[in-house]
Protein backbone atom coordinates (compact mmCIF):
# COMPACT_ATOMS: atom_id res chain seq x y z
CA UNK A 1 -7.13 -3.54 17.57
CA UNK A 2 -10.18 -5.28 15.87
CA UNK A 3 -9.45 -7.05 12.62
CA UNK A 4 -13.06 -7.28 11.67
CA UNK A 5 -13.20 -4.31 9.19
CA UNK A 6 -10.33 -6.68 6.92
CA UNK A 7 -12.31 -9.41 6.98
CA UNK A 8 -15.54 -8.11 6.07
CA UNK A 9 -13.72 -7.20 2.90
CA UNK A 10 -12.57 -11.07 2.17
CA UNK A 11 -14.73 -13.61 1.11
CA UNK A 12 -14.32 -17.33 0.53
CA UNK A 13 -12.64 -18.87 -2.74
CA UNK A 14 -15.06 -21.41 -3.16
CA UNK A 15 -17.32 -18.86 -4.15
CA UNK A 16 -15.46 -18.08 -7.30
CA UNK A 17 -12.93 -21.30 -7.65
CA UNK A 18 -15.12 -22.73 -10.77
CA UNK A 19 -14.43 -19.20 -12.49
CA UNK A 20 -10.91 -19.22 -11.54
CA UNK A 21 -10.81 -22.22 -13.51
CA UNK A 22 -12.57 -21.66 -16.05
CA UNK A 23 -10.70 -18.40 -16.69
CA UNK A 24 -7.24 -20.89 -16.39
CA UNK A 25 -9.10 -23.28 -19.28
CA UNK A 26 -9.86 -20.22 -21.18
CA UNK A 27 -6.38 -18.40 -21.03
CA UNK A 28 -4.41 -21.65 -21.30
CA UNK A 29 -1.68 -21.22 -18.32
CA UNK A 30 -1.46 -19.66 -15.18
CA UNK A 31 0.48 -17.08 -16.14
CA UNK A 32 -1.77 -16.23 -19.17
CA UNK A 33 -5.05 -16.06 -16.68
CA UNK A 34 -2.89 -13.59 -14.32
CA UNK A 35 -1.63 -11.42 -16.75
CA UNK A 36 -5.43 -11.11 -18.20
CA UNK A 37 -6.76 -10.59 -14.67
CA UNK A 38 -4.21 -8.46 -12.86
CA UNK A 39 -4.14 -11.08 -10.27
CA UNK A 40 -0.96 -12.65 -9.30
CA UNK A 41 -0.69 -16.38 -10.41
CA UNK A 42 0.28 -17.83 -7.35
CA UNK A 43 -3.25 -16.23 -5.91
CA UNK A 44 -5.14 -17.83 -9.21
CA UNK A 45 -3.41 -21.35 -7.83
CA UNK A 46 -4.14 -20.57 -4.16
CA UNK A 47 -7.64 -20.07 -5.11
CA UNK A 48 -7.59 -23.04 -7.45
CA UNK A 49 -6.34 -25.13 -4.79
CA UNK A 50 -7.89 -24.04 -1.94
CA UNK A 51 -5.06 -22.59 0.59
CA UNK A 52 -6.02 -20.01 2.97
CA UNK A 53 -8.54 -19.80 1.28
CA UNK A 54 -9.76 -16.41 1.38
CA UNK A 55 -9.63 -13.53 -1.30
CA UNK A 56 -10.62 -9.63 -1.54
CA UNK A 57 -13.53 -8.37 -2.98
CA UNK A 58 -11.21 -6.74 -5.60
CA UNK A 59 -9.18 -9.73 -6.45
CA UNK A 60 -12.69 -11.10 -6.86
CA UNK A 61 -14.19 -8.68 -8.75
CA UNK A 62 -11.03 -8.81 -11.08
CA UNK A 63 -11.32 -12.36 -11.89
CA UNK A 64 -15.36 -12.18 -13.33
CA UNK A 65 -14.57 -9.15 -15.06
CA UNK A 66 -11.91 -10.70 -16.90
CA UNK A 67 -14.00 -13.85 -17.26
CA UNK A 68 -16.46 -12.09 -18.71
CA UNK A 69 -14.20 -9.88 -21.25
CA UNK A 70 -12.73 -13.32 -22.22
CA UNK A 71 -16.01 -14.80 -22.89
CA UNK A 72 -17.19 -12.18 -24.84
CA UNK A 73 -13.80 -11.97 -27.02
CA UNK A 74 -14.54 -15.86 -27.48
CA UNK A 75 -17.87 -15.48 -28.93
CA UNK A 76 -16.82 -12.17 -31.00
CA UNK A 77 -13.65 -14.35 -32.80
CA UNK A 78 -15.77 -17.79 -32.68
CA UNK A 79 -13.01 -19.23 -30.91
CA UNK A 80 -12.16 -21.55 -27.56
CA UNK A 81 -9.14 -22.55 -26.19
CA UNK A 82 -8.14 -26.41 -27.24
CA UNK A 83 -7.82 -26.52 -22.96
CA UNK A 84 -11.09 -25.65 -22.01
CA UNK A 85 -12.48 -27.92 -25.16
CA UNK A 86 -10.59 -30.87 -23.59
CA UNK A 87 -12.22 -30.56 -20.33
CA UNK A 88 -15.35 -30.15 -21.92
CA UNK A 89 -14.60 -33.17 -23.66
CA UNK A 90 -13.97 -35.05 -20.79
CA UNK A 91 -16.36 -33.71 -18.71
CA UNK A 92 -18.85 -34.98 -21.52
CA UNK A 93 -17.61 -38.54 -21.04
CA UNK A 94 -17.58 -38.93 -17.57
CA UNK A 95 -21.14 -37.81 -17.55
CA UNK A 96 -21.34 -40.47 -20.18
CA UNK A 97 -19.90 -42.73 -17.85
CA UNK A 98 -22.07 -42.44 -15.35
CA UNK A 99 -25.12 -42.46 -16.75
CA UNK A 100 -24.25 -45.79 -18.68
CA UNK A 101 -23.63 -47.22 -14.52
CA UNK A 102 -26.86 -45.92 -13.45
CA UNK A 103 -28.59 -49.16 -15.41
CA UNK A 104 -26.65 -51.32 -13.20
């Protein structure tokens, strides 16, 4: 019994982790994000946090597609979640940060 067929259809979550969580930012929760994507939440946080760390193509393929529906209904109603502003935010000032340390 060869298992290589199943994992030719896997690929690694690092691949899409920063869309994950910017789909998580966008949505709000967890729960919001899954029920969007049609992927489970515990897989969202498995892929957030990087255990077994493997996903299907579909799973995958479900999470852009719903990042990029959410996008687009964000720039149609001018809106962003207050979550993904604050990490924006803070993004902004640790870049900030950092570049105010580089004179040092």
């Amino acid at each position: 019994m060869s298992y290589e067929p199943y994992h030719k259809t896997t690929i690694d979550c690092y691949k899409i982790r920063p869309h994950v969580k910017e789909l998580v930012d966008r949505c709000g929760t967890f729960a919001k994000a899954a029920e969007y994507s049609l992927v489970g939440a515990n897989t969202l946080r498995r892929i957030i946090h990087g255990v077994n760390c493997s996903v299907q193509h579909e799973t995958a393929r479900r999470v852009l597609l719903a990042l990029d529906h959410r996008r687009e209904e964000d720039r149609k109603n001018h809106a962003v979640h207050d979550r993904l502003l604050k990490a924006r935010i803070k993004q902004a000032q640790i870049e900030d940060r950092q570049q105010r340390l580089v004179g040092y």
